[in-house]
Protein backbone atom coordinates (compact mmCIF):
# COMPACT_ATOMS: atom_id res chain seq x y z
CA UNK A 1 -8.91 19.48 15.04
CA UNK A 2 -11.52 18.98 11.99
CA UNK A 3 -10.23 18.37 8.60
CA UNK A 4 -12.37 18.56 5.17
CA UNK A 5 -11.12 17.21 2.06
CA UNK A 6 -11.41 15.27 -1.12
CA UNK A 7 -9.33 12.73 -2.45
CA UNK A 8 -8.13 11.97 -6.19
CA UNK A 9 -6.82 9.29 -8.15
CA UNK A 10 -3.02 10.53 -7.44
CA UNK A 11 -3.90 10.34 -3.51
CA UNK A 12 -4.65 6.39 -3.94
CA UNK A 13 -2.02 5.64 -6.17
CA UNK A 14 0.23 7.38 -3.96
CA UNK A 15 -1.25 5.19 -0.94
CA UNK A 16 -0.41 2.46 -2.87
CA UNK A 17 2.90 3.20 -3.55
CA UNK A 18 3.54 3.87 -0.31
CA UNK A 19 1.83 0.36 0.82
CA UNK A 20 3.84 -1.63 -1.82
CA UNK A 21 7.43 0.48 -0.61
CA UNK A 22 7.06 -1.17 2.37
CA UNK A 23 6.34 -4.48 1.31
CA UNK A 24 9.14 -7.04 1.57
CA UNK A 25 7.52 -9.47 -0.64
CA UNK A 26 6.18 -7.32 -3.11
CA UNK A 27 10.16 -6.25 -3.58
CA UNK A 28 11.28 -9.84 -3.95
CA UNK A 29 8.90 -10.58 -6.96
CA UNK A 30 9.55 -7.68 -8.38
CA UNK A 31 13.45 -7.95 -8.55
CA UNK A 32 12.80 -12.06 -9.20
CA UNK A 33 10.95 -11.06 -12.36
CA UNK A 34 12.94 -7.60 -13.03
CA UNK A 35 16.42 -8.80 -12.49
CA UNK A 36 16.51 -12.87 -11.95
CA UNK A 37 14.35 -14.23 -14.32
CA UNK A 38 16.07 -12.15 -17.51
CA UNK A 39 19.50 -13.72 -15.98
CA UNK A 40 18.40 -17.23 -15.95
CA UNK A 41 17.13 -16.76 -19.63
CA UNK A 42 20.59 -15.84 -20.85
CA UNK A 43 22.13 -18.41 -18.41
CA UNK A 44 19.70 -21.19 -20.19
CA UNK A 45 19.82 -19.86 -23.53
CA UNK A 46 23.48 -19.26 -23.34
CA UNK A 47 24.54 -22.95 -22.03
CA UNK A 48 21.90 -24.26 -25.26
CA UNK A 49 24.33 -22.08 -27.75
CA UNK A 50 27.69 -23.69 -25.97
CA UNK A 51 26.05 -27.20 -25.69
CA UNK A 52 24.67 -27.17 -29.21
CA UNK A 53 27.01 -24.79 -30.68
CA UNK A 54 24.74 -22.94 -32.07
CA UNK A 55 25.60 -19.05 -31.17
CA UNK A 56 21.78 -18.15 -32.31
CA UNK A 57 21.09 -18.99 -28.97
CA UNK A 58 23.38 -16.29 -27.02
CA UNK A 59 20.84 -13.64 -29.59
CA UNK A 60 17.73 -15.62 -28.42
CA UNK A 61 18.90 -15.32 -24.96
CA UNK A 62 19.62 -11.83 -24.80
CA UNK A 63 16.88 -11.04 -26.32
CA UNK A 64 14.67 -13.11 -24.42
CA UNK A 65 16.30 -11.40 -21.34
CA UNK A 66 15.82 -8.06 -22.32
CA UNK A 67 12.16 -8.48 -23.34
CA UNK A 68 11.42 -9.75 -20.21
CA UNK A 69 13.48 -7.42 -18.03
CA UNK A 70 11.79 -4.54 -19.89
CA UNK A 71 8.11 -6.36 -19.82
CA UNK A 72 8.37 -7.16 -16.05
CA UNK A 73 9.90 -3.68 -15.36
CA UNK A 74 6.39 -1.91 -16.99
CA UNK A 75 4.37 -4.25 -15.35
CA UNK A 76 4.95 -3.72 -12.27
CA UNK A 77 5.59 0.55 -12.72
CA UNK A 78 1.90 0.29 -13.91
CA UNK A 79 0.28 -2.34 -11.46
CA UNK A 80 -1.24 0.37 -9.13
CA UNK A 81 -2.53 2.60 -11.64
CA UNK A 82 -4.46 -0.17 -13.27
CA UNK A 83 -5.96 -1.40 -10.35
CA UNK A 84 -6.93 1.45 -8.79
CA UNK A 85 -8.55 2.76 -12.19
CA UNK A 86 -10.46 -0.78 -12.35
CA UNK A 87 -12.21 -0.88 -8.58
CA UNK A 88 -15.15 1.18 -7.66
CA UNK A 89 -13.80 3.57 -5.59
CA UNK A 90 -16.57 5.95 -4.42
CA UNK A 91 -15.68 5.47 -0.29
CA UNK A 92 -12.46 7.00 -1.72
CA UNK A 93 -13.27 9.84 -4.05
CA UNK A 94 -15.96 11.81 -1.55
CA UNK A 95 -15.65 14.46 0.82
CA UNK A 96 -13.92 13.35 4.10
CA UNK A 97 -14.03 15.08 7.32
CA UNK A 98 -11.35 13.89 9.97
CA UNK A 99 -11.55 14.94 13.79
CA UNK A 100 -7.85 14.42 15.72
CA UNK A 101 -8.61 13.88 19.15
CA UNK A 102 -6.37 12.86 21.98
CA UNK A 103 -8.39 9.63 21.82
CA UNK A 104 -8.20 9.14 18.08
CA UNK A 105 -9.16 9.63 14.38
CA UNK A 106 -12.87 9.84 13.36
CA UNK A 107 -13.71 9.68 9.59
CA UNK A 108 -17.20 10.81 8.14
CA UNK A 109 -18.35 10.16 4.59
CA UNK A 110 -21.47 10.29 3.06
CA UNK A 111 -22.35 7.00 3.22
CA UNK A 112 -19.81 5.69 6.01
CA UNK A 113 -18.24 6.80 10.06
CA UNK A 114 -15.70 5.11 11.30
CA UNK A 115 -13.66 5.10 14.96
CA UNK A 116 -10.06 4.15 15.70
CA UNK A 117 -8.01 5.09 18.69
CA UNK A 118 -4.32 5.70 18.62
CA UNK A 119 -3.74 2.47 19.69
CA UNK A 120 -5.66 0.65 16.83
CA UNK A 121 -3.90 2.57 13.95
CA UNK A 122 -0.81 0.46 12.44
CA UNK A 123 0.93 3.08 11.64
CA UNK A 124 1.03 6.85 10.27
CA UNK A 125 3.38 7.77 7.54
CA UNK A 126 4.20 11.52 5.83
CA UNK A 127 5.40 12.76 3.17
CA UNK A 128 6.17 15.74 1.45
CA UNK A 129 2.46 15.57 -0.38
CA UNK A 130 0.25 13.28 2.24
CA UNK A 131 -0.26 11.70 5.70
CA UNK A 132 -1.07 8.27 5.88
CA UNK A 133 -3.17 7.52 8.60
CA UNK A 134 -3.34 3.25 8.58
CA UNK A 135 -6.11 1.78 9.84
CA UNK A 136 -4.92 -1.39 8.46
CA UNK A 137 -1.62 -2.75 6.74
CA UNK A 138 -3.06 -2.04 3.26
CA UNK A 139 -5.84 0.94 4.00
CA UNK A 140 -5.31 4.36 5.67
CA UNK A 141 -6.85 7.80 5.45
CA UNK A 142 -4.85 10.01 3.09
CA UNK A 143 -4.68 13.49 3.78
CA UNK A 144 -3.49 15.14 0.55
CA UNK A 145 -1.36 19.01 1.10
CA UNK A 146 -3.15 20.31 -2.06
CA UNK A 147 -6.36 20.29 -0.18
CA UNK A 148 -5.67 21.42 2.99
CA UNK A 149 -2.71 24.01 2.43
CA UNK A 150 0.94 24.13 3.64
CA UNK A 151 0.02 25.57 7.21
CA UNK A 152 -2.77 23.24 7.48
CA UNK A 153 -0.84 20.23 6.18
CA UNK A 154 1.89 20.92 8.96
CA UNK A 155 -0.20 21.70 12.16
CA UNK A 156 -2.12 18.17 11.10
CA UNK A 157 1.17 16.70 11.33
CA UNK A 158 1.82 18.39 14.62
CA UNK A 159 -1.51 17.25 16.34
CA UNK A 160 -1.06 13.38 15.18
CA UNK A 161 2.64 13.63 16.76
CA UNK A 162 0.97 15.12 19.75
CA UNK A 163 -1.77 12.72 20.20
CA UNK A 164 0.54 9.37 19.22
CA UNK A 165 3.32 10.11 21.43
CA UNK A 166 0.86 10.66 24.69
């Protein structure tokens, strides 16, 4: 089976998403910095106000916790987007043709080919909008629905079931 397509910036960000889902450390920053950090603001500010007896600190600390709560929480919703928009992407955004093969995925680019059996690939993932063909933990071919169509989209997922279960 031969597949032709283009990517977009939605099909990377949308990788990445799907790469940082899955990432167990990744999660434990984020709810450090989203969740953790804000409490141990109040916590500090709020023993400073009792110690001190000064109650400006229980405003300074929930304020200080909700700034950063909100600041971390933006940061890291807009992470991908940014870096993604900031790295020369042009292996990405190109034509892409695909073979599936009972002995594996072949990728052709203008200015790249590239060979890996079933057995190489970490792992494939779908979705309602793409199929994530890893090649690595962090990089995978994206198939996006919108270019290949609804019929196309599910016979591709079909074949790679085919070929990675044999």
């Amino acid at each position: 089976m031969q597949i032709s397509y283009k990517n977009n910036l939605d099909d990377l960000l949308a990788l990445s998403e799907d790469a940082i889902s899955n990432n167990k450390q990744w999660a434990k920053k984020k709810a450090w910095s989203i969740y953790y950090m804000p409490l141990l603001i109040l916590t500090v500010c709020s023993l400073f106000a009792f110690l001190m007896d000064k109650p400006a600190f229980y405003g300074g600390g929930i304020g200080g916790a909700l700034f950063s709560s909100i600041w971390s929480y933006f940061c890291y919703k807009n992470y991908p987007k940014k870096m993604a928009r900031e790295i020369e992407q042009k292996e990405v955004f190109c034509e892409h043709i695909i073979s599936l093969s009972p002995e594996g995925v072949k990728e052709k680019t203008a200015n790249s080919e590239s060979f890996n059996t079933w057995e190489s690939l970490t792992r494939v993932i779908y979705n309602d909008d793409h199929v994530f063909i890893y090649n690595t933990p962090v990089t995978a071919h994206i198939i996006p629905k919108r270019e290949v169509g609804e019929q196309s989209f599910q016979d591709i997922k079909k074949q790679i079931m085919a070929y990675k279960n044999t």
